[in-house]
N, C-alpha and C. Protein backbone atom coordinates (compact mmCIF):
# COMPACT_ATOMS: atom_id res chain seq x y z
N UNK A 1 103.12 77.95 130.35
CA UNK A 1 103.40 78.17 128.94
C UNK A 1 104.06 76.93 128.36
N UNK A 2 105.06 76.63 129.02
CA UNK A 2 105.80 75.27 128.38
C UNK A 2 105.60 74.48 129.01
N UNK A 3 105.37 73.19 128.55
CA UNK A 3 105.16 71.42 129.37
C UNK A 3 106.24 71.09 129.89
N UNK A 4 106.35 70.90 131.15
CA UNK A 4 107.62 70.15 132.34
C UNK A 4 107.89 69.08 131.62
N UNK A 5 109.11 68.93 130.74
CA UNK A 5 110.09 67.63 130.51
C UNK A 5 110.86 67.21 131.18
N UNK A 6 111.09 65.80 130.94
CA UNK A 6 112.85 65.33 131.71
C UNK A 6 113.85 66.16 130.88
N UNK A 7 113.32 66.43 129.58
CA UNK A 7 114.45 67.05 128.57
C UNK A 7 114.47 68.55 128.87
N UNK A 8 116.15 68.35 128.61
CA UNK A 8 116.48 69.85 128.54
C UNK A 8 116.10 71.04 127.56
N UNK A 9 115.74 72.18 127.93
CA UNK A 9 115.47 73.36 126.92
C UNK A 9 116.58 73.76 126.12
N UNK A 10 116.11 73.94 124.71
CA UNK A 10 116.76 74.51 123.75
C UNK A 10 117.23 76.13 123.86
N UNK A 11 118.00 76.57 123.64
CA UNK A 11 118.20 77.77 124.13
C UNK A 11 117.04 78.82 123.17
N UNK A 12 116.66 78.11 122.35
CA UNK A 12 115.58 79.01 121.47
C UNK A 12 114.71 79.13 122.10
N UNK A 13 113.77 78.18 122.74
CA UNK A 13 113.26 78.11 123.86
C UNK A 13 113.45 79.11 125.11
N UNK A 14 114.45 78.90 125.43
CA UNK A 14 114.91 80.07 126.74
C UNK A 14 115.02 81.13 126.60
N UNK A 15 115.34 81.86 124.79
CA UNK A 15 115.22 83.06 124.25
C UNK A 15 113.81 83.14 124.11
N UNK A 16 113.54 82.62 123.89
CA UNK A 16 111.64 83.02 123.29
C UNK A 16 110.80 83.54 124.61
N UNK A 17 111.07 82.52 125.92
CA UNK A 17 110.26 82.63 127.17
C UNK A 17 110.56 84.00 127.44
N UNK A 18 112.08 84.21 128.24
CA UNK A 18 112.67 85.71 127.90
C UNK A 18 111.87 86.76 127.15
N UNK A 19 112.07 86.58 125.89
CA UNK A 19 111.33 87.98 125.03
C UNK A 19 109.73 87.94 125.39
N UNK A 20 109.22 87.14 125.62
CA UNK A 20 107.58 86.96 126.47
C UNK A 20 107.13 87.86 127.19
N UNK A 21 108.47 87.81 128.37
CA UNK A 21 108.44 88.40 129.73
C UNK A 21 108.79 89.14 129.74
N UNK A 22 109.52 90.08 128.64
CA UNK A 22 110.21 91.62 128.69
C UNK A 22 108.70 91.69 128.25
N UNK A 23 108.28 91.59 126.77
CA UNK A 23 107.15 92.22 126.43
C UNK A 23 105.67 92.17 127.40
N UNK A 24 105.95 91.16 128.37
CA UNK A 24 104.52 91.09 129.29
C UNK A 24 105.22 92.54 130.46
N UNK A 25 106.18 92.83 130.60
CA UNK A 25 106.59 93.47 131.70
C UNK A 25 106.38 95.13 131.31
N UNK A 26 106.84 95.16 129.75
CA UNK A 26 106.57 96.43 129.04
C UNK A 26 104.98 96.48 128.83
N UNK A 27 104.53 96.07 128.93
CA UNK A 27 102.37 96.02 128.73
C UNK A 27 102.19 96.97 129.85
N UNK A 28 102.78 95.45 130.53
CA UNK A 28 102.24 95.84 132.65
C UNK A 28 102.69 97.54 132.96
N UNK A 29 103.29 98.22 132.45
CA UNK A 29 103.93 99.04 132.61
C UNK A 29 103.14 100.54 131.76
N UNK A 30 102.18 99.77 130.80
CA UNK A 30 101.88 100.76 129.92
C UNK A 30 100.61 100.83 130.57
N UNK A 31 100.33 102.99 130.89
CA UNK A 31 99.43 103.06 131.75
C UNK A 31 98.58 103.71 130.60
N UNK A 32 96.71 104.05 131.30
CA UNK A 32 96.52 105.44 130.57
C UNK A 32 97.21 106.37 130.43
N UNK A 33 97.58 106.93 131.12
CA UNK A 33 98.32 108.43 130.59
C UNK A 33 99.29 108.02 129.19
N UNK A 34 99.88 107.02 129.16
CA UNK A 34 100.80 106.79 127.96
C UNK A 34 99.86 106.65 127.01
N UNK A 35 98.67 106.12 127.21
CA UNK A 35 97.46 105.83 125.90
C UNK A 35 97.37 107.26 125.49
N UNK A 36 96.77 107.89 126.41
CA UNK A 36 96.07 109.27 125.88
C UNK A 36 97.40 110.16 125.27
N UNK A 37 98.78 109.91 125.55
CA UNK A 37 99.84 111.14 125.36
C UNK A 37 99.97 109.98 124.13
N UNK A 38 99.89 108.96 123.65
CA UNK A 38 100.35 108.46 121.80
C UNK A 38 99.39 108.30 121.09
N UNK A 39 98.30 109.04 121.98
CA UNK A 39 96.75 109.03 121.04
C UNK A 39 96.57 110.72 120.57
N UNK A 40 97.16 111.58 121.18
CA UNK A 40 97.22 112.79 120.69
C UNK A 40 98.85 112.83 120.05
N UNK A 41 99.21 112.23 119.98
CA UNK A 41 100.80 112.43 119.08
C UNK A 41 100.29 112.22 117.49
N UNK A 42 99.11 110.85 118.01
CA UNK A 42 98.71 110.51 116.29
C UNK A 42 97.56 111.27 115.60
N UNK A 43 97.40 111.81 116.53
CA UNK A 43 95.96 112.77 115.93
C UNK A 43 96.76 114.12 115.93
N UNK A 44 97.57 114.59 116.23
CA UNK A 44 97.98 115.53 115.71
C UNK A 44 99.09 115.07 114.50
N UNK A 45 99.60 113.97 114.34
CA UNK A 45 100.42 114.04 112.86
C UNK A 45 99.60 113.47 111.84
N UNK A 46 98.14 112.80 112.13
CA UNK A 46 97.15 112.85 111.46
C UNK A 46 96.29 114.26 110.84
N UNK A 47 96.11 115.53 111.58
CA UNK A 47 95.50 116.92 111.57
C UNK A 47 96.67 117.16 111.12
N UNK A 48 98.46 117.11 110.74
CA UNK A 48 99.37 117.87 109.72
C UNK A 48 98.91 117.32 108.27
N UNK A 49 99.45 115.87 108.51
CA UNK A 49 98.92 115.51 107.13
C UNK A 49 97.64 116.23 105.96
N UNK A 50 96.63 115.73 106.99
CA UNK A 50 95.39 116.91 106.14
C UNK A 50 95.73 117.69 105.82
N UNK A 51 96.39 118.86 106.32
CA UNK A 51 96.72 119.95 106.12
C UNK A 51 97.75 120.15 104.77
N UNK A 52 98.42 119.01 104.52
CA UNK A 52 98.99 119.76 103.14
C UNK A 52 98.45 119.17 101.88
């Protein structure tokens, strides 16, 4: 992701890589079953809506 410098990283930098790797770790983590159980959460508050 980032090019090997002699220079040191900015800590914005070291925050950014960080938030990368939580969000690549939270993906890795997201299975089918979580698809199909927030795919019927939205189709059923989609089928209330209609309804009024």
């Amino acid at each position: 992701m980032k090019e090997e410098k002699k220079t040191g990283c900015c800590s914005c930098e070291k925050d950014f890589e960080k938030q990368v790797k939580k969000t690549v770790d939270a993906v890795e983590k997201y299975t089918g079953t979580d698809h199909e159980k927030k795919k019927a959460e939205v189709e059923a508050a989609f089928a209330e809506d209609k309804r009024r």
